[in-house]
PDB file of N, CA and C in Angstrom:
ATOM      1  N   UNK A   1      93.858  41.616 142.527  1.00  0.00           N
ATOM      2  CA  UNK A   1      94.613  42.461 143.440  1.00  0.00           C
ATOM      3  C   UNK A   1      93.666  43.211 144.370  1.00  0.00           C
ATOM      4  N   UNK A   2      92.408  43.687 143.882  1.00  0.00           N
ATOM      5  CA  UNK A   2      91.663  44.364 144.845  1.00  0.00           C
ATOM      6  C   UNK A   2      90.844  43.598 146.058  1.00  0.00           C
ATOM      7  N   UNK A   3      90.982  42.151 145.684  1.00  0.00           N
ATOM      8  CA  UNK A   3      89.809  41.299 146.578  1.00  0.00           C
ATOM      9  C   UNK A   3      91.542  41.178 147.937  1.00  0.00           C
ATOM     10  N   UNK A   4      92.182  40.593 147.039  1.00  0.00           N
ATOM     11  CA  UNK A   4      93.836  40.739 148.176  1.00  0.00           C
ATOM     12  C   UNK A   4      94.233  41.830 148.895  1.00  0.00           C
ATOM     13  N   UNK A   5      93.868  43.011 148.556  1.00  0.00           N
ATOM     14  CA  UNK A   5      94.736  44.225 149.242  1.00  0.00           C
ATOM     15  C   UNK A   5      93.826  45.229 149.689  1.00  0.00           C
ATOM     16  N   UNK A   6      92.147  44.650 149.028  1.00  0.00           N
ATOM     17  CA  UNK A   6      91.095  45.873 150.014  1.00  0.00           C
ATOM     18  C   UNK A   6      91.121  47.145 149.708  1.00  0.00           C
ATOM     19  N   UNK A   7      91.395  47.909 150.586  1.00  0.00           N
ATOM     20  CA  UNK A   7      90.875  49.257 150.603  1.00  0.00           C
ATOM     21  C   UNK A   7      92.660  49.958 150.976  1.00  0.00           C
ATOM     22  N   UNK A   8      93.563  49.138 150.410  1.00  0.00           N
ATOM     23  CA  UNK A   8      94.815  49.399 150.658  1.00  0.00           C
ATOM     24  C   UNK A   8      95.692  49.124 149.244  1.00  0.00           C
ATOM     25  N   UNK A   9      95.035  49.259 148.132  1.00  0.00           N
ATOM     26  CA  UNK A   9      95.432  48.833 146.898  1.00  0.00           C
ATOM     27  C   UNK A   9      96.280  49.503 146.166  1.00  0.00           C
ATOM     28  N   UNK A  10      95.349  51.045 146.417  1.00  0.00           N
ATOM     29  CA  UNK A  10      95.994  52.368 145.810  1.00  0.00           C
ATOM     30  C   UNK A  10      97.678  52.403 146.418  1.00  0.00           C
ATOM     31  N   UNK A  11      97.572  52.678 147.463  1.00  0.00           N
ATOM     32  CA  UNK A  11      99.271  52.593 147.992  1.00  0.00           C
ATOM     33  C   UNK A  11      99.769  51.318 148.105  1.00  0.00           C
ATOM     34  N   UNK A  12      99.716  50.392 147.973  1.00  0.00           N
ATOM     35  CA  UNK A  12     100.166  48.975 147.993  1.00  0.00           C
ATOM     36  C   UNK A  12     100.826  49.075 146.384  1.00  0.00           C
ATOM     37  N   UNK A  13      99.829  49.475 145.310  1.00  0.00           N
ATOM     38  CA  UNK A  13     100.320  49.343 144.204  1.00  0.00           C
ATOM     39  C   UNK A  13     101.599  50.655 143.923  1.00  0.00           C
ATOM     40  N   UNK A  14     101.144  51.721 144.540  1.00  0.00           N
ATOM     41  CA  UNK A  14     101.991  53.033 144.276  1.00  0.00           C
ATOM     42  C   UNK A  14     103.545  52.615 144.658  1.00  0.00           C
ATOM     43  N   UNK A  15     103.587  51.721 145.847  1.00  0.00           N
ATOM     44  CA  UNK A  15     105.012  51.153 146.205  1.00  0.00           C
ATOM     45  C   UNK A  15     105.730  50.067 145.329  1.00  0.00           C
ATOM     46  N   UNK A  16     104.639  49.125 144.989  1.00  0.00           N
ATOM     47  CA  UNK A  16     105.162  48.400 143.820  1.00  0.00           C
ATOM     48  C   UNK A  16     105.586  49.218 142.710  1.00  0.00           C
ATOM     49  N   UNK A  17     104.859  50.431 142.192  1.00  0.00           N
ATOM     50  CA  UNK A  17     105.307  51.426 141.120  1.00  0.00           C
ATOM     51  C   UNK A  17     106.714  52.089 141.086  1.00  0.00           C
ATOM     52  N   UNK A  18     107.092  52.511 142.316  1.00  0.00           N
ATOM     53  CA  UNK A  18     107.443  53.201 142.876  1.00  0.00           C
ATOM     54  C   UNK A  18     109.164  52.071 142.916  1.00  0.00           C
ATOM     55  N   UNK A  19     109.005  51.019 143.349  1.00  0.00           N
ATOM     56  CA  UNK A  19     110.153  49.909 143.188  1.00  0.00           C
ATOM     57  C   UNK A  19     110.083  49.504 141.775  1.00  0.00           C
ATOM     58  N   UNK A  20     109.250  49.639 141.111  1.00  0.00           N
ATOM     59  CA  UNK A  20     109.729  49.211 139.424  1.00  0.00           C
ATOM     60  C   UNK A  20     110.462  50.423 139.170  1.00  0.00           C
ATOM     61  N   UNK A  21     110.190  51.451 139.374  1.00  0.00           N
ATOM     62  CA  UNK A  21     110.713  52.698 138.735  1.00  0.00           C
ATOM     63  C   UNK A  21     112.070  52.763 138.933  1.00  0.00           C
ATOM     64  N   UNK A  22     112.698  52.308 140.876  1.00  0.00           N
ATOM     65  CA  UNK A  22     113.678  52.451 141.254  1.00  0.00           C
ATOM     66  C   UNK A  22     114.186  51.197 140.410  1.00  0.00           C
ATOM     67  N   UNK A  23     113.960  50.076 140.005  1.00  0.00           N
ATOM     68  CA  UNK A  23     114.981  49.048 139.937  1.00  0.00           C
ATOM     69  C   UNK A  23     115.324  49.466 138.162  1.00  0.00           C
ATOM     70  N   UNK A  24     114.096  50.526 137.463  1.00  0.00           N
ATOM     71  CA  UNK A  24     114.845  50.746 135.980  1.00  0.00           C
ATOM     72  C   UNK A  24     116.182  51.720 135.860  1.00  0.00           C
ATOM     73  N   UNK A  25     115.809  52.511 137.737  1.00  0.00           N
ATOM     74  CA  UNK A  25     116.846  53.311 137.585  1.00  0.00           C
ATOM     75  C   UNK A  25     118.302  52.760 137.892  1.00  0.00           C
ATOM     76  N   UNK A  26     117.865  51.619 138.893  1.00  0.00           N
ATOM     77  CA  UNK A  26     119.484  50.939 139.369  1.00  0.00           C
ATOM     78  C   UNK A  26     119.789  50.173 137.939  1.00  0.00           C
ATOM     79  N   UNK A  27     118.955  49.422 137.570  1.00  0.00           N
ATOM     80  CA  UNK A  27     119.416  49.253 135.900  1.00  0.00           C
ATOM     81  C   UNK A  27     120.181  49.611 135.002  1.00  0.00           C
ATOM     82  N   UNK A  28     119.903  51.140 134.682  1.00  0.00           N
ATOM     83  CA  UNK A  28     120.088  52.110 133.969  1.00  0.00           C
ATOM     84  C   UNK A  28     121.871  52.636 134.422  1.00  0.00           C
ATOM     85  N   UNK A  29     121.733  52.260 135.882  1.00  0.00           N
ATOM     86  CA  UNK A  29     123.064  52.973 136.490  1.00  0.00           C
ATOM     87  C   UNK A  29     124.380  51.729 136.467  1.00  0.00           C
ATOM     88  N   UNK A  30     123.407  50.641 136.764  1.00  0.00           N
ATOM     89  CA  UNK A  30     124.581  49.380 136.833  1.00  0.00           C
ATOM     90  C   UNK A  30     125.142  48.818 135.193  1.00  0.00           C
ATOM     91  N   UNK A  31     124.662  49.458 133.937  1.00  0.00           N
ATOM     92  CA  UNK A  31     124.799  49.356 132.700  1.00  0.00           C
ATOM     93  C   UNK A  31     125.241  50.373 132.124  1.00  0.00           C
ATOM     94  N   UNK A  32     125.771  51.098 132.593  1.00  0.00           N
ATOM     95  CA  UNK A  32     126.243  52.949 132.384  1.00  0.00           C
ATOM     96  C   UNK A  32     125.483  53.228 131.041  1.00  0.00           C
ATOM     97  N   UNK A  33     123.744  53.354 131.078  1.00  0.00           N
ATOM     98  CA  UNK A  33     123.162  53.571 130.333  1.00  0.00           C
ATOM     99  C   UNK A  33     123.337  55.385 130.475  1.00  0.00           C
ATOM    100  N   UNK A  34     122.913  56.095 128.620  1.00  0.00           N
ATOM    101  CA  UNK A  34     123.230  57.635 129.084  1.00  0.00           C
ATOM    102  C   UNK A  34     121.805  58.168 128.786  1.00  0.00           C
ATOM    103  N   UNK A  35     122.174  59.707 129.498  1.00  0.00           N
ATOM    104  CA  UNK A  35     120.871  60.361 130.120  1.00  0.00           C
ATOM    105  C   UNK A  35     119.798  60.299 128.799  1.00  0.00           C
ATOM    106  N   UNK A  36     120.023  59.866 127.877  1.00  0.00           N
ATOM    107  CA  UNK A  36     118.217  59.724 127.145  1.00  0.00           C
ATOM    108  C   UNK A  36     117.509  58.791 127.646  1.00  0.00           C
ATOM    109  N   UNK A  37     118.060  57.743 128.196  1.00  0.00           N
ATOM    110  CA  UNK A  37     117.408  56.462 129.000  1.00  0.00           C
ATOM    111  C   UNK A  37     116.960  57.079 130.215  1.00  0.00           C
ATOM    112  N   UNK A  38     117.677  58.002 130.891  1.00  0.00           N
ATOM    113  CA  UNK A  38     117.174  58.420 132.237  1.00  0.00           C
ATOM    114  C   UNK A  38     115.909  59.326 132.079  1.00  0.00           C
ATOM    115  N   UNK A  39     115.945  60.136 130.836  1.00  0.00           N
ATOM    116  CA  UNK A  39     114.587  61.324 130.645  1.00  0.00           C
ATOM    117  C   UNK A  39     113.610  60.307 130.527  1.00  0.00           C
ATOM    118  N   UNK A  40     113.898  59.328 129.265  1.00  0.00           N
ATOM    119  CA  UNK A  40     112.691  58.905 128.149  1.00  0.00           C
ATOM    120  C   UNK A  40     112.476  57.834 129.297  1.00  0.00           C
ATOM    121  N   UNK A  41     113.019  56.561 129.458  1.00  0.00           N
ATOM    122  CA  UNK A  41     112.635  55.531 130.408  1.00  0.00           C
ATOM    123  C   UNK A  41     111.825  56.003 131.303  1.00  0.00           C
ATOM    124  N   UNK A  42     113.050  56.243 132.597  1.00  0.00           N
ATOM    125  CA  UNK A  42     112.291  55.990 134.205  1.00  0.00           C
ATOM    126  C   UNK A  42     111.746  57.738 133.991  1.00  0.00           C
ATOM    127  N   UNK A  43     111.879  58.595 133.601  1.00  0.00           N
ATOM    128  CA  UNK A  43     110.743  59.774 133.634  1.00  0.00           C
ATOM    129  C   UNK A  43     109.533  59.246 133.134  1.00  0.00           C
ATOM    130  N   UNK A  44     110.000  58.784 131.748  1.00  0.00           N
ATOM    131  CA  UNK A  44     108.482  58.559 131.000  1.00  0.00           C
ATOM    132  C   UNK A  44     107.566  57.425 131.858  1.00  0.00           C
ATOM    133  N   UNK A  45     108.276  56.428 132.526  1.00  0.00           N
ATOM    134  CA  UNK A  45     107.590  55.642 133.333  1.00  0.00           C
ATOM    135  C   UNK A  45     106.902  55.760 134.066  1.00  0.00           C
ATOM    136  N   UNK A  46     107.930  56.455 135.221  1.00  0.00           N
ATOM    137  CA  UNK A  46     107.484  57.680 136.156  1.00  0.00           C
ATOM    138  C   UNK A  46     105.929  58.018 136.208  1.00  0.00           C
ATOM    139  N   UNK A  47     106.155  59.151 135.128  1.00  0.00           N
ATOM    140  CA  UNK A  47     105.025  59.773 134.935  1.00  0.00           C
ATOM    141  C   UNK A  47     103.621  58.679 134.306  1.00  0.00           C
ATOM    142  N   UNK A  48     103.815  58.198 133.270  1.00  0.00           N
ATOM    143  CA  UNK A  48     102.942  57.156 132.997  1.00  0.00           C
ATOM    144  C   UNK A  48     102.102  56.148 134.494  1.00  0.00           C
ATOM    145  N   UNK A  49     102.627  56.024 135.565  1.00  0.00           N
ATOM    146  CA  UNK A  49     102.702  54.979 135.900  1.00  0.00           C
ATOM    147  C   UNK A  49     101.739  56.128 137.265  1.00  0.00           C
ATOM    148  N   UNK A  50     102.554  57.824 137.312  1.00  0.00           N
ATOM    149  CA  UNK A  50     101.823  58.456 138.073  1.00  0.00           C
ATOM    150  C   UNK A  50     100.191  58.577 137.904  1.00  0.00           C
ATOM    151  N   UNK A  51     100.432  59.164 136.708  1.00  0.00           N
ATOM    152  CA  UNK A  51      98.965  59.085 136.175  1.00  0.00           C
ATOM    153  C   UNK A  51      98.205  58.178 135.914  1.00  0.00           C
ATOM    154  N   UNK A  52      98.713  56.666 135.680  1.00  0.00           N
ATOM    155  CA  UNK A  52      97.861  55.334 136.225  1.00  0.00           C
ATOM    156  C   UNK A  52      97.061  55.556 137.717  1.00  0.00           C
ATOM    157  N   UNK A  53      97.807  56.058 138.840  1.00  0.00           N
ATOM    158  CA  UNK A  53      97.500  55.967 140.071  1.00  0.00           C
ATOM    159  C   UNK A  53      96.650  57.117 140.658  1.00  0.00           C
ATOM    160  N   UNK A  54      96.733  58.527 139.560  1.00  0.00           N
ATOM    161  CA  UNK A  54      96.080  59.278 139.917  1.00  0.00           C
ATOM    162  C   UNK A  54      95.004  59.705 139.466  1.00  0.00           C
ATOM    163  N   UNK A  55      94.796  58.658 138.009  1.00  0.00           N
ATOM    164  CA  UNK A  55      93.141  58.714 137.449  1.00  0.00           C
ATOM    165  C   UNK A  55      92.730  57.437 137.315  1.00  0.00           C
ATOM    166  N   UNK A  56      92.844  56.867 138.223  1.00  0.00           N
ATOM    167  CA  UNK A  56      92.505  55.193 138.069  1.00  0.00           C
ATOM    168  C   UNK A  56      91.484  55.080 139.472  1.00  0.00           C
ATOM    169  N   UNK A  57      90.227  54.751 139.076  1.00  0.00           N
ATOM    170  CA  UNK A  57      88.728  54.871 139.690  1.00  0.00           C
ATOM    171  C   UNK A  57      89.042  53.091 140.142  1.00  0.00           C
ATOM    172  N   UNK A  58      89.104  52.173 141.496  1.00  0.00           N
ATOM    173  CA  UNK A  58      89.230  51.020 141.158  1.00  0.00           C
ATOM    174  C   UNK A  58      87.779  50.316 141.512  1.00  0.00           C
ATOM    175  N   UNK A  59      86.956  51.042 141.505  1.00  0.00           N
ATOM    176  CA  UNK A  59      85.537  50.581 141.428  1.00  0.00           C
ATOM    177  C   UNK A  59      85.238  50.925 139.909  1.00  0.00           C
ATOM    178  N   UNK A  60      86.004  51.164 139.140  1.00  0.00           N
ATOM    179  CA  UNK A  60      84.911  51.099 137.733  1.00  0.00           C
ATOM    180  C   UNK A  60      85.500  50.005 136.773  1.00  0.00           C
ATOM    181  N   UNK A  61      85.300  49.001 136.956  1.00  0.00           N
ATOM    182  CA  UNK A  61      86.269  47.787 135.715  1.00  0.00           C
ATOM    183  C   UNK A  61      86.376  48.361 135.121  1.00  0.00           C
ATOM    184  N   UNK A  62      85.880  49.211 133.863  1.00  0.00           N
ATOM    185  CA  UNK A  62      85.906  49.513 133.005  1.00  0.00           C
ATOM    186  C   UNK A  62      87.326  50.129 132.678  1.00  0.00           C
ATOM    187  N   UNK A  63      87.790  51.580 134.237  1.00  0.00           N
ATOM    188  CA  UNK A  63      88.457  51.390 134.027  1.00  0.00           C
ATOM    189  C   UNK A  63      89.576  51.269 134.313  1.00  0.00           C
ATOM    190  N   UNK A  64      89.658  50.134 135.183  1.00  0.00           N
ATOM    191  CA  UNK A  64      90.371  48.959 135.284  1.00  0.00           C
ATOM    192  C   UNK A  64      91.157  48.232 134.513  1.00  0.00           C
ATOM    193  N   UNK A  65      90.644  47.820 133.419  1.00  0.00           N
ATOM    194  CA  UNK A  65      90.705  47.283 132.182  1.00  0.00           C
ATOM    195  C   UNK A  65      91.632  48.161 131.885  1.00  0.00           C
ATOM    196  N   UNK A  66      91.190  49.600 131.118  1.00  0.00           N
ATOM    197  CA  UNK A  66      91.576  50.681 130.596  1.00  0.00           C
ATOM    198  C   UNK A  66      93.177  50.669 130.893  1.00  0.00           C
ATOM    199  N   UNK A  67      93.181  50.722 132.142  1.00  0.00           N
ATOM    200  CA  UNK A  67      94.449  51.012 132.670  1.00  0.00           C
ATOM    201  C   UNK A  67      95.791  50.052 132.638  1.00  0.00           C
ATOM    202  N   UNK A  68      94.954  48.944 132.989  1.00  0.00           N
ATOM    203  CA  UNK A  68      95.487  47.671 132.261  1.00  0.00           C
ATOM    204  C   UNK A  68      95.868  47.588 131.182  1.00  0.00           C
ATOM    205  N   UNK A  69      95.338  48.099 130.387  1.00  0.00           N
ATOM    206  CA  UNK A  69      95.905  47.613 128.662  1.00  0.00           C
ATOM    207  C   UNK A  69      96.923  48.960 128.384  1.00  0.00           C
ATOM    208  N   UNK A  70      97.103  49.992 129.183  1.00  0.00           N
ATOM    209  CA  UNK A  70      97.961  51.360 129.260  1.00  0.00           C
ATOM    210  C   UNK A  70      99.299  50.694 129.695  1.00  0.00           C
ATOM    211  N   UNK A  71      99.253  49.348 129.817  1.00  0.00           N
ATOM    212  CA  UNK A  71     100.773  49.505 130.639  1.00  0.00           C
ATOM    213  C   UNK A  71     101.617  48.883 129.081  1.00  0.00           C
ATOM    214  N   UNK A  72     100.922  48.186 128.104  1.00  0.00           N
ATOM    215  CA  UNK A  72     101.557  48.410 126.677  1.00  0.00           C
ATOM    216  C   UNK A  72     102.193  49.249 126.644  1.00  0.00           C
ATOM    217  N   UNK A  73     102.035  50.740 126.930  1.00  0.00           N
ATOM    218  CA  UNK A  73     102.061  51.708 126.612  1.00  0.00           C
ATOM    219  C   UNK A  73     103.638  52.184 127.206  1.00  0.00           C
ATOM    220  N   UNK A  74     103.152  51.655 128.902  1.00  0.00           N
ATOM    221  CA  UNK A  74     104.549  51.300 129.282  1.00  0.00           C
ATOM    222  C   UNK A  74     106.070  50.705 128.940  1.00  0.00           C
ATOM    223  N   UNK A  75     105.482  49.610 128.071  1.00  0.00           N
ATOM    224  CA  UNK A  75     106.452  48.974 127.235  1.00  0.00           C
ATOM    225  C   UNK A  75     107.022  49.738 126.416  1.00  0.00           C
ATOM    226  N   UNK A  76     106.228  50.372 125.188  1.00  0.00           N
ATOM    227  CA  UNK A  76     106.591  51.185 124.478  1.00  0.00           C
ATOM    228  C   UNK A  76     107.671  52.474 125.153  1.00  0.00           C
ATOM    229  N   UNK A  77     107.352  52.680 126.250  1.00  0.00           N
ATOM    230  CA  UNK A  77     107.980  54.137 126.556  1.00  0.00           C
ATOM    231  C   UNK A  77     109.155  53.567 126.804  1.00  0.00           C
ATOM    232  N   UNK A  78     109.487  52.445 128.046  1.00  0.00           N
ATOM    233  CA  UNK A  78     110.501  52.053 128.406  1.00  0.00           C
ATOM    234  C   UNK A  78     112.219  51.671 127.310  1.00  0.00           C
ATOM    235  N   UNK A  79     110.957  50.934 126.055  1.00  0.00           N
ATOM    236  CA  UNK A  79     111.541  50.553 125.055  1.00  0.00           C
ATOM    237  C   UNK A  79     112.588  51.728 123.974  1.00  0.00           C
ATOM    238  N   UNK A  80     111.669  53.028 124.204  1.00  0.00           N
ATOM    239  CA  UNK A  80     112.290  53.997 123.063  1.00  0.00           C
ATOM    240  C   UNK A  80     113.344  54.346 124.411  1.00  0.00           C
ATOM    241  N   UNK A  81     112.983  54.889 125.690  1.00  0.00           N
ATOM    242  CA  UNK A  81     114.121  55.184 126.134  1.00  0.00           C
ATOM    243  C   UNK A  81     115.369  54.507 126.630  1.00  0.00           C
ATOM    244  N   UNK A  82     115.512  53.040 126.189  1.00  0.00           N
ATOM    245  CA  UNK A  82     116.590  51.713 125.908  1.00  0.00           C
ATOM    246  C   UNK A  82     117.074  52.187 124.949  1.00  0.00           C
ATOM    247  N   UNK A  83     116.230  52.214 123.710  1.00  0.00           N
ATOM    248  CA  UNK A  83     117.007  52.599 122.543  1.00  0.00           C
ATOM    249  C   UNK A  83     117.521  53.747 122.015  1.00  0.00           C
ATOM    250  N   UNK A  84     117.055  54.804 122.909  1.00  0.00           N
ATOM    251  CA  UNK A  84     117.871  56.167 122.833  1.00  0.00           C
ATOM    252  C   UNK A  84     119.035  56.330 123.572  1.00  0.00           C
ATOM    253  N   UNK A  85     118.620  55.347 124.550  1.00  0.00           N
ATOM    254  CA  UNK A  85     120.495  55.174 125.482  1.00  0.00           C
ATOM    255  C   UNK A  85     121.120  54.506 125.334  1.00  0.00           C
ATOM    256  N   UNK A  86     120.673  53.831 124.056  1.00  0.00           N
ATOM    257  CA  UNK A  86     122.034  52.938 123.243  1.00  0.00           C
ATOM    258  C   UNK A  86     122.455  53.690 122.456  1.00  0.00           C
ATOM    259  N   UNK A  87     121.520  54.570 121.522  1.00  0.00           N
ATOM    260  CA  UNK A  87     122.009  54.260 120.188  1.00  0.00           C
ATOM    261  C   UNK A  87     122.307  56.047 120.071  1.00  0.00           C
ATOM    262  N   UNK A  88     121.659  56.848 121.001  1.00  0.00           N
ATOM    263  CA  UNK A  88     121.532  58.664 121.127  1.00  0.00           C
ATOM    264  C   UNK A  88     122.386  58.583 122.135  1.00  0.00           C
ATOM    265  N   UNK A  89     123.821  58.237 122.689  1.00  0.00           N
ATOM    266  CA  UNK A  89     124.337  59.028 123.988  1.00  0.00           C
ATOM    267  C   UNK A  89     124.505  60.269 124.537  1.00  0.00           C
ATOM    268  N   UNK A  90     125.020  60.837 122.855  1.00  0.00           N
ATOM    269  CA  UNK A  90     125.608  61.971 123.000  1.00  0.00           C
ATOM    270  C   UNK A  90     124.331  63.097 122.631  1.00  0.00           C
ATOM    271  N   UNK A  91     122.626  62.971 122.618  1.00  0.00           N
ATOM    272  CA  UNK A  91     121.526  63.701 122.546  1.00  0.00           C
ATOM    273  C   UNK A  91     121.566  64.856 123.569  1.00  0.00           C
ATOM    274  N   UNK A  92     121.967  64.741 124.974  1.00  0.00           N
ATOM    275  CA  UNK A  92     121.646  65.502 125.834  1.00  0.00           C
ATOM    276  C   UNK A  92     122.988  66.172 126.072  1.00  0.00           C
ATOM    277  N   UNK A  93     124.457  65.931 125.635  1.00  0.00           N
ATOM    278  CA  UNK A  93     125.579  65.833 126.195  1.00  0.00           C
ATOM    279  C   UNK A  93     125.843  68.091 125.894  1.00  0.00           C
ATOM    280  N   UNK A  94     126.190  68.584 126.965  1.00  0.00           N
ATOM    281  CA  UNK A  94     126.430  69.764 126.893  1.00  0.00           C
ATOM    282  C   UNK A  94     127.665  69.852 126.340  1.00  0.00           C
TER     283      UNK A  94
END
């Protein structure tokens, strides 16, 4: 991605971020998933995915790599907040 997008990577990728985030949220809305999916998911993503972009050095492979193997991590988050908006609806409900 960096030899493809240059010195235009950082925001090239932030928009790709930025459209994953939106399409978990149209997801979330076209499946009348409930608000624990909206905190835990696309927040936790969100944020995960912010802080990919805002401590991610792309001259250091190292960590490159690092950041790379963080998006597991992604999985994981996405995953608990699926299964809290299946199975927790009524967690947040006033």
């Amino acid at each position: 991605m960096a030899t493809l997008f240059g010195s235009y990577i950082r925001p090239i990728l932030s928009v790709f971020a930025a459209i994953f985030v939106t399409n978990l949220a149209y997801t979330g809305i076209k499946t009348d998933m409930s608000l624990p999916y909206f905190i835990i998911a696309i927040g936790g993503a969100a944020l995960h995915l912010l802080w990919q972009m805002c401590t991610w050095n792309p001259e250091d492979d190292a960590d490159s790599i690092a950041k790379w193997k963080s998006n597991g991590n992604l999985g994981y988050i996405i995953t608990a907040g699926v299964i809290s908006g299946v199975y927790l609806p009524d967690l947040f409900k006033l």
